[in-house]
Protein backbone atom coordinates (compact mmCIF):
# COMPACT_ATOMS: atom_id res chain seq x y z
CA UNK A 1 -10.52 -30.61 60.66
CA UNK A 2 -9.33 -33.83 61.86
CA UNK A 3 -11.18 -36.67 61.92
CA UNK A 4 -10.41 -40.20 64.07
CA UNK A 5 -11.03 -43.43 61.75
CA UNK A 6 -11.80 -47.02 63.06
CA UNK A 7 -13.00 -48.88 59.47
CA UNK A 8 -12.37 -48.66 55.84
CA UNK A 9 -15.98 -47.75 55.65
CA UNK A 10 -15.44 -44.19 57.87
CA UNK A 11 -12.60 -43.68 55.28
CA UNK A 12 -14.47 -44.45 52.41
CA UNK A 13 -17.73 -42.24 53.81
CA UNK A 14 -15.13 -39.58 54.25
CA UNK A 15 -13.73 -39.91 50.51
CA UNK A 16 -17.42 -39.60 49.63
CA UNK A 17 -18.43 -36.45 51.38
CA UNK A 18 -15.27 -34.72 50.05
CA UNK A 19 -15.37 -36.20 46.74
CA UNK A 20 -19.24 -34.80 46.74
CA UNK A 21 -18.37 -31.66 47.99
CA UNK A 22 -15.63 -31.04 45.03
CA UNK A 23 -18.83 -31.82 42.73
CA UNK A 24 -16.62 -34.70 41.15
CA UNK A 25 -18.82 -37.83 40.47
CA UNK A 26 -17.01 -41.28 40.61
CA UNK A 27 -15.94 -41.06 36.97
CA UNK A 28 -14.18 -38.47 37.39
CA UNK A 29 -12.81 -38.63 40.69
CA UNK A 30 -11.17 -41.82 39.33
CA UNK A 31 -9.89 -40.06 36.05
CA UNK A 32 -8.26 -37.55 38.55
CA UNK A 33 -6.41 -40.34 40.85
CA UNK A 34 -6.14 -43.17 38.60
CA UNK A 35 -8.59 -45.38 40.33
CA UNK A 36 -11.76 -46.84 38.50
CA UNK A 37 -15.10 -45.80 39.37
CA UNK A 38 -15.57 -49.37 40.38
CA UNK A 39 -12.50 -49.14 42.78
CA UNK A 40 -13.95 -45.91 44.53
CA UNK A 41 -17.90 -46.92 44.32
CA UNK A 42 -16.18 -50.30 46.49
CA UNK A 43 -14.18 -48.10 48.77
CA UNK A 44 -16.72 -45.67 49.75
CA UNK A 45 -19.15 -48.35 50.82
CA UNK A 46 -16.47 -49.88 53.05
CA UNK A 47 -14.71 -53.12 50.94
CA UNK A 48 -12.68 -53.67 53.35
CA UNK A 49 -9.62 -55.24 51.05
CA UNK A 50 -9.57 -51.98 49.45
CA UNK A 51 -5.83 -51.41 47.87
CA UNK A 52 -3.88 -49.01 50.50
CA UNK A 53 -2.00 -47.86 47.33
CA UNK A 54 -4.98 -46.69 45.71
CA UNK A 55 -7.10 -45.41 48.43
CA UNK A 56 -4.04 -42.90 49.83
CA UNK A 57 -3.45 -42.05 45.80
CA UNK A 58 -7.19 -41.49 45.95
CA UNK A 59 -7.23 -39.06 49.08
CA UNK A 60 -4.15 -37.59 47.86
CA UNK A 61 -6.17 -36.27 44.36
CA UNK A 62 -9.03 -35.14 46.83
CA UNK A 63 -6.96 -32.86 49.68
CA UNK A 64 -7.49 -35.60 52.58
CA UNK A 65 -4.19 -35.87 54.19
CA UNK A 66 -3.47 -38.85 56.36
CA UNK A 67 -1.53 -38.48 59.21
CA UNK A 68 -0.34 -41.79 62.26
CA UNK A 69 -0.18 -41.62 65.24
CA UNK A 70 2.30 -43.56 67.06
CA UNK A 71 2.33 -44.46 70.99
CA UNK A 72 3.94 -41.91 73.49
CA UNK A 73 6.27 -44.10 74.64
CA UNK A 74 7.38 -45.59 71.46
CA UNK A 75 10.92 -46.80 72.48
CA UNK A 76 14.31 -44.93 71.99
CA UNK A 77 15.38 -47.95 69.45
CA UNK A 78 11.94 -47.46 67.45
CA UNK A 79 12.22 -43.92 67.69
CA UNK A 80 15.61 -43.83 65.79
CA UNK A 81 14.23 -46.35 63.45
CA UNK A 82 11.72 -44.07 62.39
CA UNK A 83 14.33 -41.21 62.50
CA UNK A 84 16.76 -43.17 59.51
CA UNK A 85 13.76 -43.81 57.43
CA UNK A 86 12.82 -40.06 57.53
CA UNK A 87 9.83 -40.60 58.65
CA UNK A 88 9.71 -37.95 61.38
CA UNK A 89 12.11 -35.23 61.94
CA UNK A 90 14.74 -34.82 64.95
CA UNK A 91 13.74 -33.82 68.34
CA UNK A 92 16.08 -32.06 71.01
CA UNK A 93 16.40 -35.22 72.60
CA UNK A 94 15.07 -38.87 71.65
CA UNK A 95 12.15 -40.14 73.97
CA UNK A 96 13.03 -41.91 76.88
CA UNK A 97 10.74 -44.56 78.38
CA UNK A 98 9.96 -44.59 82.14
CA UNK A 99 9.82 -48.16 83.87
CA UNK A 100 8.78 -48.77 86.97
């Protein structure tokens, strides 16, 4: 299922319902990740200052995979970029942006 987030707090509901759903309290969830109960009780009611770090370490432990999505016509020079840090794999050909 994939699921389009706007706020820290649709992440952090998310985190909850799956968290919930895995029976783990907040204890234990945080044993599992290395986050404090604190940390996740904050992120699942939204803090938005919540540490990136932790929250993807968080959704890691709990099977939520996080995926971007970057514009269509990202430029050849970004592309490439992205390509070097291995951040996407090699298509036939690089994208090519259309100006008019």
């Amino acid at each position: 299922m994939s699921i389009k987030i706007k706020s820290v707090s649709q992440l952090g509901q998310v985190a909850m319902v799956v968290r919930r759903d895995q029976s783990l309290d907040q204890e234990t969830a945080g044993l599992l990740s290395g986050c404090g109960s604190t940390f996740i009780s904050r992120f699942e009611h939204g803090k938005e200052s919540s540490e990136i770090g932790r929250v993807l370490s968080l959704l890691e432990q709990l099977g939520v995979e996080v995926k971007v999505t970057v514009p269509k016509n990202l430029s050849p020079k970004a592309h490439k970029k992205l390509l070097n840090l291995g951040l996407i794999q090699a298509l036939s050909s690089p994208p090519t942006r259309a100006f008019e």
